[in-house]
C-alpha atoms as a PDB file:
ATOM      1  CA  UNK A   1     109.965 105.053 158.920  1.00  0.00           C
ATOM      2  CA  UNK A   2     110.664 104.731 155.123  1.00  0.00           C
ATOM      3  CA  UNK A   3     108.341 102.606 152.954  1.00  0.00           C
ATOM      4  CA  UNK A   4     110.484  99.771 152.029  1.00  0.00           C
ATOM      5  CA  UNK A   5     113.035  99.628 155.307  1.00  0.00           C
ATOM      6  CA  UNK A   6     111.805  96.050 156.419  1.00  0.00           C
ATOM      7  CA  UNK A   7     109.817  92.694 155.762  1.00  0.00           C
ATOM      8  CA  UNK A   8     106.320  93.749 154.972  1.00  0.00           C
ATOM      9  CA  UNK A   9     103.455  91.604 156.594  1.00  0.00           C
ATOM     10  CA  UNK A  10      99.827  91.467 155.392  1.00  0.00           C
ATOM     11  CA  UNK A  11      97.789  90.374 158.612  1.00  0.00           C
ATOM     12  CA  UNK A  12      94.405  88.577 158.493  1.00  0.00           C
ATOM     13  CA  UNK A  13      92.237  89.035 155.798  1.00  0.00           C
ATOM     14  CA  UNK A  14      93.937  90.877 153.679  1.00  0.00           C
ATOM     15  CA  UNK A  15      97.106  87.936 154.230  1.00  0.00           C
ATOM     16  CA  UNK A  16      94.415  85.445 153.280  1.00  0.00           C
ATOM     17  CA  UNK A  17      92.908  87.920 150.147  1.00  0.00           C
ATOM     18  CA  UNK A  18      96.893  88.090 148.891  1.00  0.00           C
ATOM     19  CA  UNK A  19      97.493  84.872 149.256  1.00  0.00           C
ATOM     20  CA  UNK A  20      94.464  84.090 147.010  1.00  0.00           C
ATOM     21  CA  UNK A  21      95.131  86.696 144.206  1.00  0.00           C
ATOM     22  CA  UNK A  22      98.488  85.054 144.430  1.00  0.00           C
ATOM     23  CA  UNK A  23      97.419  81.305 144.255  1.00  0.00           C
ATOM     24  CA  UNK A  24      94.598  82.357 141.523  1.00  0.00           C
ATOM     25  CA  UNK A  25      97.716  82.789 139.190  1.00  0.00           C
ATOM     26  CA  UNK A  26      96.756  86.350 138.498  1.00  0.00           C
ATOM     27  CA  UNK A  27     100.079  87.481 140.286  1.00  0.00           C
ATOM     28  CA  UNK A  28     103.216  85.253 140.658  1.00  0.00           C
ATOM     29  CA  UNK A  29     104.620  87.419 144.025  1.00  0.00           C
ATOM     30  CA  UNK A  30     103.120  89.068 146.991  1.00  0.00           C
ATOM     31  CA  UNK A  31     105.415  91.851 146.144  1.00  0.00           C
ATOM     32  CA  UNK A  32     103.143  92.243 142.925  1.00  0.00           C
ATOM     33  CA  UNK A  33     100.285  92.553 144.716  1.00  0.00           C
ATOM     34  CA  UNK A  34     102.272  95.336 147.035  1.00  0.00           C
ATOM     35  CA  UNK A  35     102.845  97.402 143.917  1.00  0.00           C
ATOM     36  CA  UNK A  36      99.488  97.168 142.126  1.00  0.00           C
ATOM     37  CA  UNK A  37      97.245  97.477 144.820  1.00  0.00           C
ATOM     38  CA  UNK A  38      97.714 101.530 146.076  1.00  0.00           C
ATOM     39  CA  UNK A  39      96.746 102.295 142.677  1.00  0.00           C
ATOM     40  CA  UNK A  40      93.752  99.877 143.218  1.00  0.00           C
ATOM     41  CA  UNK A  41      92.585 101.431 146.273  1.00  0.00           C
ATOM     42  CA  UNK A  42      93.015 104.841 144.752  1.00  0.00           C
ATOM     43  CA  UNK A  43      91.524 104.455 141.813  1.00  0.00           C
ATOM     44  CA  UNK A  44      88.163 102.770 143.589  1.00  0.00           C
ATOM     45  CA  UNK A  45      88.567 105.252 146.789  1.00  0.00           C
ATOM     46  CA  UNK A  46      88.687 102.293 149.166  1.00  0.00           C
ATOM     47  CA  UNK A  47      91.045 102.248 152.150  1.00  0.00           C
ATOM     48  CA  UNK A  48      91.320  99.439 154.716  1.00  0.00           C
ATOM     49  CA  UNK A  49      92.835  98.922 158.402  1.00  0.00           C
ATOM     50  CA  UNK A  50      94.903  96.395 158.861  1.00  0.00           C
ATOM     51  CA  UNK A  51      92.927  93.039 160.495  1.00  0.00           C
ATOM     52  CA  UNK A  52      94.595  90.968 162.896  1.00  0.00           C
ATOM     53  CA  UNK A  53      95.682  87.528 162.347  1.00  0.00           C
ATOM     54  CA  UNK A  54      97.949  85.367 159.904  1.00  0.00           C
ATOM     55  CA  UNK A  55     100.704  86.666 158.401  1.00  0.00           C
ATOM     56  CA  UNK A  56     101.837  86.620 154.849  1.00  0.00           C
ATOM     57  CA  UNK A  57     105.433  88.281 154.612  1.00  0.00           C
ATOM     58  CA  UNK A  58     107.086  89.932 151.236  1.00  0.00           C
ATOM     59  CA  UNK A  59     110.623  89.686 152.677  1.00  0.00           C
ATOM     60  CA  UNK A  60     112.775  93.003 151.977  1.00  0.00           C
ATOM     61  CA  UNK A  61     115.159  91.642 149.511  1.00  0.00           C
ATOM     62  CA  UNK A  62     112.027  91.599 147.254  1.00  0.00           C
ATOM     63  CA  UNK A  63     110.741  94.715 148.254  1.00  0.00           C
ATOM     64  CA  UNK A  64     114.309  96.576 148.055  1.00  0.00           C
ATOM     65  CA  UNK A  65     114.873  96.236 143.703  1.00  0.00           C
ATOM     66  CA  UNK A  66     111.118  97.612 143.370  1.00  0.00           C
ATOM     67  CA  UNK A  67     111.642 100.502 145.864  1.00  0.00           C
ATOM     68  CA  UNK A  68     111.591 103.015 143.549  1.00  0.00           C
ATOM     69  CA  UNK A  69     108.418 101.555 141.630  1.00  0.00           C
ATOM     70  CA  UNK A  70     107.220 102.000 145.046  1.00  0.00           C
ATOM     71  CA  UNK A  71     107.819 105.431 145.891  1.00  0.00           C
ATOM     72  CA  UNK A  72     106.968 106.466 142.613  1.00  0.00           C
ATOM     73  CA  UNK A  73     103.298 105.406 143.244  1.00  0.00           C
ATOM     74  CA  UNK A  74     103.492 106.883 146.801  1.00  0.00           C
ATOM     75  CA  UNK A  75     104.261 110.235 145.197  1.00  0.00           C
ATOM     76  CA  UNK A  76     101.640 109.569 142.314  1.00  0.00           C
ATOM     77  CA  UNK A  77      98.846 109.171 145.364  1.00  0.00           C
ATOM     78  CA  UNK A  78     100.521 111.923 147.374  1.00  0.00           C
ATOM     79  CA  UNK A  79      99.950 114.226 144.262  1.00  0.00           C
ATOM     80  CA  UNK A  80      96.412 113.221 143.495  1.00  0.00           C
ATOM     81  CA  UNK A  81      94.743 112.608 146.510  1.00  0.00           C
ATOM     82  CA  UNK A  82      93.062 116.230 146.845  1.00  0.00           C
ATOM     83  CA  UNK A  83      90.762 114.871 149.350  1.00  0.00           C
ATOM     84  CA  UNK A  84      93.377 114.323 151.913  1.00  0.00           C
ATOM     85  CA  UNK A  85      94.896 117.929 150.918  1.00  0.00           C
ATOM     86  CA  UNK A  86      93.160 120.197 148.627  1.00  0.00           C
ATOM     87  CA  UNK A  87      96.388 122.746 148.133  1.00  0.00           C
ATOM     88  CA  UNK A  88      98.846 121.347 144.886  1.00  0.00           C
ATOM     89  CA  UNK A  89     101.244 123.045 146.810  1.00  0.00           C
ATOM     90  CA  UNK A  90     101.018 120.666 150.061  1.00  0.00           C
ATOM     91  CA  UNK A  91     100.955 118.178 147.691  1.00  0.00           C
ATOM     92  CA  UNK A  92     103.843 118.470 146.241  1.00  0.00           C
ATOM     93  CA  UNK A  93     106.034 119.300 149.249  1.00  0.00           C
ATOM     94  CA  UNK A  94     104.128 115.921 150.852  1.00  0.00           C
ATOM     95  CA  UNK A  95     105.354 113.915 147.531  1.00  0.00           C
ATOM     96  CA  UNK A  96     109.265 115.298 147.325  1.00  0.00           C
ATOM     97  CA  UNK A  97     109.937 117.621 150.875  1.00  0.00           C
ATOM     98  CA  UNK A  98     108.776 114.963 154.160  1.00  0.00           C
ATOM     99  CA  UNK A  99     109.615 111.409 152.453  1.00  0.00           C
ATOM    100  CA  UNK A 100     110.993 109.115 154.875  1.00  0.00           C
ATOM    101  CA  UNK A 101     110.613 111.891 157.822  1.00  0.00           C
ATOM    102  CA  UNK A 102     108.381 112.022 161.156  1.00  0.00           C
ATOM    103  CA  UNK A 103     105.592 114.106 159.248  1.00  0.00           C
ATOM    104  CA  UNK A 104     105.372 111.722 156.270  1.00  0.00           C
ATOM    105  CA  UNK A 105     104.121 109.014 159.180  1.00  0.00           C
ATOM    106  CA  UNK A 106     100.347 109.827 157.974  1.00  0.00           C
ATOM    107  CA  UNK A 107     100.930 110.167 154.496  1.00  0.00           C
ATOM    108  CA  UNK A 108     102.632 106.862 155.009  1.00  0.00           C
ATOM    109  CA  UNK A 109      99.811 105.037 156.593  1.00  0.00           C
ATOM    110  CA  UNK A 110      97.502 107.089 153.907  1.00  0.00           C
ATOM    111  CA  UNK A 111      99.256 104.744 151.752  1.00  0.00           C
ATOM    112  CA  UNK A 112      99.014 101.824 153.555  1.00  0.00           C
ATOM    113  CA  UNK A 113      95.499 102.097 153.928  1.00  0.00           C
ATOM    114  CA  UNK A 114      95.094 102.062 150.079  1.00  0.00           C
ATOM    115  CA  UNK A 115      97.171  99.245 149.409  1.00  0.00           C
ATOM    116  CA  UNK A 116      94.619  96.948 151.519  1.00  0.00           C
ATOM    117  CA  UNK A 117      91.700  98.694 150.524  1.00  0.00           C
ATOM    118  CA  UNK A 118      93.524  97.598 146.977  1.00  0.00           C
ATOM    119  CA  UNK A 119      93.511  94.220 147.837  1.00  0.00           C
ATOM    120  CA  UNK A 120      90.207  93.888 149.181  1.00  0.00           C
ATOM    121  CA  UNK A 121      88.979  95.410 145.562  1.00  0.00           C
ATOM    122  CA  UNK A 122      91.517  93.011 143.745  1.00  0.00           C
ATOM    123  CA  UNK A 123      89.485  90.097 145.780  1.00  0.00           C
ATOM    124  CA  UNK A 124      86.263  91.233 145.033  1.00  0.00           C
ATOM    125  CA  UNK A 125      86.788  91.993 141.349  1.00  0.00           C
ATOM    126  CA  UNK A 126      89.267  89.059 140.289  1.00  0.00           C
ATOM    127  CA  UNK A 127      88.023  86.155 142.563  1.00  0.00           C
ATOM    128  CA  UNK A 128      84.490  86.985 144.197  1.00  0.00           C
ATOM    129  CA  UNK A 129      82.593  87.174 141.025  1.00  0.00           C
ATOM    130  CA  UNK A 130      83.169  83.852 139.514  1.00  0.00           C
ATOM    131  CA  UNK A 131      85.314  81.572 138.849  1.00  0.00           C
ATOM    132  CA  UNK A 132      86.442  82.242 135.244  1.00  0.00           C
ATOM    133  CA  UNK A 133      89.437  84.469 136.265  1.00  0.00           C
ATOM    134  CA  UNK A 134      90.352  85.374 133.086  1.00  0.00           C
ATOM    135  CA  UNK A 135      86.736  86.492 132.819  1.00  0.00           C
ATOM    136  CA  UNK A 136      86.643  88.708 135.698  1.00  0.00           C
ATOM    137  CA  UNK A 137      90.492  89.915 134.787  1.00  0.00           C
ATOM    138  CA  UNK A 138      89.323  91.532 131.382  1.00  0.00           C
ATOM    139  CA  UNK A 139      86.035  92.523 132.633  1.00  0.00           C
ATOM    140  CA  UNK A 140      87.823  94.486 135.698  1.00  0.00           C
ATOM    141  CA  UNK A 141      90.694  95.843 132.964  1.00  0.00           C
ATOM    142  CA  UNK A 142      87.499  97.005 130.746  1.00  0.00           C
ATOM    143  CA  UNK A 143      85.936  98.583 134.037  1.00  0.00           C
ATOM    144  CA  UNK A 144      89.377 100.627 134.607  1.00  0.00           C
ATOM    145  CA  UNK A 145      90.001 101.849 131.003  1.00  0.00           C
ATOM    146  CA  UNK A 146      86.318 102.843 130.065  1.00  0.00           C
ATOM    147  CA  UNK A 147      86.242 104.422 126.385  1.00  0.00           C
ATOM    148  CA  UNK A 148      85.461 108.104 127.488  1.00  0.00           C
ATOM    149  CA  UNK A 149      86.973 108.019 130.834  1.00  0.00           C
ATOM    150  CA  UNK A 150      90.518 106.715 132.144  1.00  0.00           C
ATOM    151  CA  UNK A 151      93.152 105.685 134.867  1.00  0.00           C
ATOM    152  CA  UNK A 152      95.089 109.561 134.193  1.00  0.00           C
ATOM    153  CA  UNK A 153      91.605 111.452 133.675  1.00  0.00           C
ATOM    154  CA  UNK A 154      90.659 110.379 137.047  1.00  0.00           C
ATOM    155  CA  UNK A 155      94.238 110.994 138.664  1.00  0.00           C
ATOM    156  CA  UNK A 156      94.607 114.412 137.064  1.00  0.00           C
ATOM    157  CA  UNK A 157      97.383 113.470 134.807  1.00  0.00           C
ATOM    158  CA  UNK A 158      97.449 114.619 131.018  1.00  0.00           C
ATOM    159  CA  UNK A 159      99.338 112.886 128.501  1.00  0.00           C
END
């Protein structure tokens, strides 16, 4: 099934977490959160399940105008995530050859994983720590973009 081909629900905690970053004013849509958090979960190697429970929907028509956005970082984590397939080749025919197709399902889910395990990170580092959010917003942006170490040294990218 193809990454943005239906309403998207978050289910128990992480519905409650997105509804939090949300209502913390750090993002204005759950669809936001949808886009940032992969990279989140990447970055911090964190994957989640999903948890049973509420739902918070991000209804397709909001999903649909950011769908390339959001294959874009699906191929991004496709092509850096050596840990889930060590060959560049793989990689690459995972990111551009199965898209949308019965063996992208786990590559898919791979995905899905990381956007939760994205939130859950989002949660801790934006909300958890205190209650100055624009505190913990540049703190966490400082912890991201370290002097000697970045975002595209840790994905593999050169610029």
């Amino acid at each position: 099934m193809p990454l943005v081909s239906k309403d998207f629900n978050f289910t128990g905690k992480h519905a409650i977490m997105a509804e939090e970053l949300k209502q913390s004013g750090v993002f204005e849509y759950l669809w936001q959160i949808f886009v940032t958090a992969p990279i989140v979960g990447f970055i911090y190697k964190r994957k989640a399940d999903n948890d049973p429970g509420v739902n918070k929907t991000i209804f397709l028509s909001q999903l649909s105008p950011r769908q390339q956005d959001i294959y874009f970082i699906y191929k991004l984590l496709l092509l850096a995530d050596k840990v889930h397939c060590e060959s560049s080749q793989d990689r690459i025919k995972k990111a551009f050859m199965t898209i949308d197709t019965e063996e992208a399902k786990t590559d898919e889910q791979l995905f899905y994983s990381y956007l939760l395990g994205g939130i859950e990170v989002l949660h801790e580092k934006l909300l958890d720590k205190s209650t100055d959010i624009f505190k913990n917003l540049s703190t966490f942006i400082e912890e991201i973009t370290i002097s000697d170490y970045s975002l595209t040294e840790e994905m593999g990218i050169e610029i």
